[in-house]
Every structure is written in C-alpha cells, then in structure tokens.
N, C-alpha and C. Protein backbone atom coordinates (compact mmCIF):
# COMPACT_ATOMS: atom_id res chain seq x y z
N UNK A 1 136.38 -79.90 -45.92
CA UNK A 1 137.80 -79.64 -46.09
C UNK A 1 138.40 -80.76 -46.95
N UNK A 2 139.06 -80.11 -47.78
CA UNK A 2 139.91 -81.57 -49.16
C UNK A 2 140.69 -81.42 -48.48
N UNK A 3 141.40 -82.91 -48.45
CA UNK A 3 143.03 -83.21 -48.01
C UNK A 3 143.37 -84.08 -49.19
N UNK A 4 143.14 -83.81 -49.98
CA UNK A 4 143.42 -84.80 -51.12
C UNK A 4 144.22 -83.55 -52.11
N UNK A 5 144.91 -84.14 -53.18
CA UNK A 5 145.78 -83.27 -53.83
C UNK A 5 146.21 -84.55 -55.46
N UNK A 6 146.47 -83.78 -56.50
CA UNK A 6 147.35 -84.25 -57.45
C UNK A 6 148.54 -83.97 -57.09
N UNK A 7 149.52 -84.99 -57.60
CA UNK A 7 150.72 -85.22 -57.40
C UNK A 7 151.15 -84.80 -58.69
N UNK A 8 151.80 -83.53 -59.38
CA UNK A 8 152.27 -82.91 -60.16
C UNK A 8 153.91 -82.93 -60.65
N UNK A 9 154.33 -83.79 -59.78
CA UNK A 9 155.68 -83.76 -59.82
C UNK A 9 156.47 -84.52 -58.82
N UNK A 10 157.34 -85.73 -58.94
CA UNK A 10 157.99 -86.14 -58.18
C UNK A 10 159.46 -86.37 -58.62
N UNK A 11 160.71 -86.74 -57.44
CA UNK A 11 161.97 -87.06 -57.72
C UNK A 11 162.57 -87.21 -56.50
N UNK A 12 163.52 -88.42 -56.80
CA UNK A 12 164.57 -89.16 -55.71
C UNK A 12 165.37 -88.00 -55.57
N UNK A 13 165.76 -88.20 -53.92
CA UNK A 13 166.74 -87.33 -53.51
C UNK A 13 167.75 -88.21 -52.42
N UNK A 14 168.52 -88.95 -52.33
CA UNK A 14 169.15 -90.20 -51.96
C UNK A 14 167.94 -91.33 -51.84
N UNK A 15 167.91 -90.99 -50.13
CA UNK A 15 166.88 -92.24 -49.64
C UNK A 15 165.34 -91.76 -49.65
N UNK A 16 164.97 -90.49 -50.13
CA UNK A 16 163.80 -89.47 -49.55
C UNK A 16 163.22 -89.82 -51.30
N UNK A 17 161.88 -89.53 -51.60
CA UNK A 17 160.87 -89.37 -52.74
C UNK A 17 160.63 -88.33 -52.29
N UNK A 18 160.56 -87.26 -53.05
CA UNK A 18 159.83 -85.36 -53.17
C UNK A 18 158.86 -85.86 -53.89
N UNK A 19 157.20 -85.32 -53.59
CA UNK A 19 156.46 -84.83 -54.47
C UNK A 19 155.81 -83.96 -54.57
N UNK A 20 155.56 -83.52 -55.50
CA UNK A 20 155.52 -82.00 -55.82
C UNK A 20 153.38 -81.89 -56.03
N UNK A 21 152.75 -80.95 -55.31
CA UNK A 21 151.55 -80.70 -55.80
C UNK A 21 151.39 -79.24 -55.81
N UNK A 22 149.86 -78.81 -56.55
CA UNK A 22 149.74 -77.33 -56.62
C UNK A 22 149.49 -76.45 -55.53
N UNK A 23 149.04 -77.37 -54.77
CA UNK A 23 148.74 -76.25 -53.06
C UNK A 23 148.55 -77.58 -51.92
N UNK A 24 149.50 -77.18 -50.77
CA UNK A 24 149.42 -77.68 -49.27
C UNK A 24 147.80 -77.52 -48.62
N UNK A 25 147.29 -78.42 -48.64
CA UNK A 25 146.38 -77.94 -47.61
C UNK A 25 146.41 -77.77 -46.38
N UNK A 26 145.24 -76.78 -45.69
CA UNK A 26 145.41 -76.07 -44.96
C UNK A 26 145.41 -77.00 -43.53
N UNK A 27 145.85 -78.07 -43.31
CA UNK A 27 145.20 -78.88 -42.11
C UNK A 27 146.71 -79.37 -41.73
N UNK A 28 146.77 -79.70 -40.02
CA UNK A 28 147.97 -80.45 -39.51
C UNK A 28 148.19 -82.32 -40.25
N UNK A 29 148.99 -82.13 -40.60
CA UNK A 29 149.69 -83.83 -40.97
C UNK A 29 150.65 -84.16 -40.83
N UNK A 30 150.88 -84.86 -41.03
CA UNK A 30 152.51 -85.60 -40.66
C UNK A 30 152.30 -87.22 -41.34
N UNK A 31 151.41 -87.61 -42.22
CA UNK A 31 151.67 -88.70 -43.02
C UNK A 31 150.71 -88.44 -44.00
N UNK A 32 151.39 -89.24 -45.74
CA UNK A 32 150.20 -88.95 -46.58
C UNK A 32 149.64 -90.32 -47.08
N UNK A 33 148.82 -90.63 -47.65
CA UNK A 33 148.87 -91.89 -48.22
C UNK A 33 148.65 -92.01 -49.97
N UNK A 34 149.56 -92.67 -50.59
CA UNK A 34 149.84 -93.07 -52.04
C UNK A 34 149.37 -94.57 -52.51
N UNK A 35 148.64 -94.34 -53.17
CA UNK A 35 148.02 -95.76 -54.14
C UNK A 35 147.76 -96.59 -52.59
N UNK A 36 147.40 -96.44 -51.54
CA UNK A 36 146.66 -97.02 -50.97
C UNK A 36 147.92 -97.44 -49.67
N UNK A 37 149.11 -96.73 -49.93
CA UNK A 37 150.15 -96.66 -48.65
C UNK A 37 150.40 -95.33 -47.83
N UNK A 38 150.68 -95.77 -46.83
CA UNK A 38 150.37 -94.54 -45.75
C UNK A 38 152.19 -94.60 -45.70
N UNK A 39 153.04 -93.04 -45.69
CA UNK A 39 154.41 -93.04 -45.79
C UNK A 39 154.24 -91.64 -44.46
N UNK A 40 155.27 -91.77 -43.74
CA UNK A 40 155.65 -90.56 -43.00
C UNK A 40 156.03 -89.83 -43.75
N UNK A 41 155.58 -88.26 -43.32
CA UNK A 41 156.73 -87.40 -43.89
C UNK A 41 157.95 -86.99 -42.93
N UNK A 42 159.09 -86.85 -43.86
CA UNK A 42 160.32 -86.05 -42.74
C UNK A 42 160.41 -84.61 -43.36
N UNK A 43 161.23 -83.76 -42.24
CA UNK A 43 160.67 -82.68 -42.37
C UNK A 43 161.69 -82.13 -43.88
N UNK A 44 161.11 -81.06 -44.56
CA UNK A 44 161.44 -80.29 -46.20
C UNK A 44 161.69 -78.95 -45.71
N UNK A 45 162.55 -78.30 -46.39
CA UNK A 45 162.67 -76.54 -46.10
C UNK A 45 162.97 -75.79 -47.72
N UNK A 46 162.64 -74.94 -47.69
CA UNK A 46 162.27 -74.26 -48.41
C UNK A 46 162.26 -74.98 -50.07
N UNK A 47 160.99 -75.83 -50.03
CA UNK A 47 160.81 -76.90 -51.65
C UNK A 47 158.93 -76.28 -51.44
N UNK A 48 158.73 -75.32 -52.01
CA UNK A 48 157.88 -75.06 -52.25
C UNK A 48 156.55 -75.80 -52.89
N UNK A 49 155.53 -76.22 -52.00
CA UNK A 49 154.44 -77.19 -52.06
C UNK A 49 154.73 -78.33 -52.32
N UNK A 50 156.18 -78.80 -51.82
CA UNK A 50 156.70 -80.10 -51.86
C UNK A 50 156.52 -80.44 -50.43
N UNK A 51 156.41 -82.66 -50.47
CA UNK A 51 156.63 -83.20 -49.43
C UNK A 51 157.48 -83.78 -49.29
N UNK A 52 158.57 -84.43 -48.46
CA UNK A 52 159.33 -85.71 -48.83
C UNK A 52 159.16 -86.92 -47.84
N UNK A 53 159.51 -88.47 -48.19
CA UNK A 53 159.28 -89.50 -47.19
C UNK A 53 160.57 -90.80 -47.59
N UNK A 54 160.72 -91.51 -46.65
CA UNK A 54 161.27 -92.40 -47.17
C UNK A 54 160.88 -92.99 -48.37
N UNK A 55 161.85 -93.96 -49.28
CA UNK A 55 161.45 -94.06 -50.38
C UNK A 55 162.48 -95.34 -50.96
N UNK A 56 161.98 -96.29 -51.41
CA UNK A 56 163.44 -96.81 -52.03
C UNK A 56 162.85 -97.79 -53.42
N UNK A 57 161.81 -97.55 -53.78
CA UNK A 57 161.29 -98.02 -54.64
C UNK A 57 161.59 -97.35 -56.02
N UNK A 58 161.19 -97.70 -57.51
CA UNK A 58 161.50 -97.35 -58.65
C UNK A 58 159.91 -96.63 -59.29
N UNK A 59 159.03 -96.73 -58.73
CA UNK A 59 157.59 -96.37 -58.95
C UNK A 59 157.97 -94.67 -59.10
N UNK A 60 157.06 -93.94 -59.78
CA UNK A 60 156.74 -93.08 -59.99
C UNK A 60 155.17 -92.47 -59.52
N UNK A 61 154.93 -91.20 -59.00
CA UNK A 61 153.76 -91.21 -58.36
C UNK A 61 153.23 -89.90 -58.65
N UNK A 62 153.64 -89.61 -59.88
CA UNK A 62 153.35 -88.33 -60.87
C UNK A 62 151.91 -88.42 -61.15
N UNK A 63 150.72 -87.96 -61.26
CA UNK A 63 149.33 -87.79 -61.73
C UNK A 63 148.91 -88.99 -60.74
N UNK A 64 149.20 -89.41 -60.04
CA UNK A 64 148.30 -90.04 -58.65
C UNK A 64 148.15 -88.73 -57.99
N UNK A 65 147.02 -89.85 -57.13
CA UNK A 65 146.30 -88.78 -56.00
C UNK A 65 147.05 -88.92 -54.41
N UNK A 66 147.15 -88.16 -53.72
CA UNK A 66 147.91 -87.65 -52.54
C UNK A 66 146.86 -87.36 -51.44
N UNK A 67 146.95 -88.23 -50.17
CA UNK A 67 145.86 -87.63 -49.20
C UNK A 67 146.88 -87.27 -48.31
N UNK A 68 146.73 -86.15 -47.89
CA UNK A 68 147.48 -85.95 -46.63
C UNK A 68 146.73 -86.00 -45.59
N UNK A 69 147.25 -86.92 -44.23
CA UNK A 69 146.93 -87.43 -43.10
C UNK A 69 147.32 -87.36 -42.32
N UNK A 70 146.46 -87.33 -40.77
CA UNK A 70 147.17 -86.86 -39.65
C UNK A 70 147.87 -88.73 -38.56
C-alpha cells in the first residue's frame, strides 16, 4: 500500500497551508509528513484531494513528496 503522494498544488488560507495532490489514499490518517516534518491535519470539506494543517511559514511544498500518516 503507497501512502506517499506528489504534492501538485499548494496555498495559504489564513493560518491553514492546502495541498493539493492527484489521489487520497485509501488508508486512515490524521497526520502527513513534509520534507521530513510531521503536521496534523484539521479537518477540509468539500476541496477535492486537498489536505489542510497549520502553517505559518513562507516555504512552498509544490513537487515535494507527501506521506500521509496515521
């Protein structure tokens, strides 16, 4: 089972980072980890194969890799 994903798309939404990949995998998570940081997710509604997490940094995390974790 991959829990790994490209990150296709991201953007600030106040305090939250969205990022955008081509497909959710199919497994329970509730945290992902980026360039080697583990971020909660809070919960998203209807942002299609988007995640969001706290965020307050200026980094971009467009064509990184995405593990989603339980």
């Amino acid at each position: 089972m991959d829990n790994k994903r490209k990150i296709i798309d991201d953007f600030q939404v106040f305090e939250y980072r969205v990022i955008r990949v081509e497909s959710i995998p199919d497994i329970i998570f509730n945290k992902v980890k980026i360039k080697g940081q583990i971020y909660e997710l809070v919960p998203t509604y209807d942002i299609e194969n988007c995640v969001a997490f706290e965020y307050d940094g200026d980094d971009t995390f467009q064509n990184c890799e995405v593990e989603f974790i339980r």
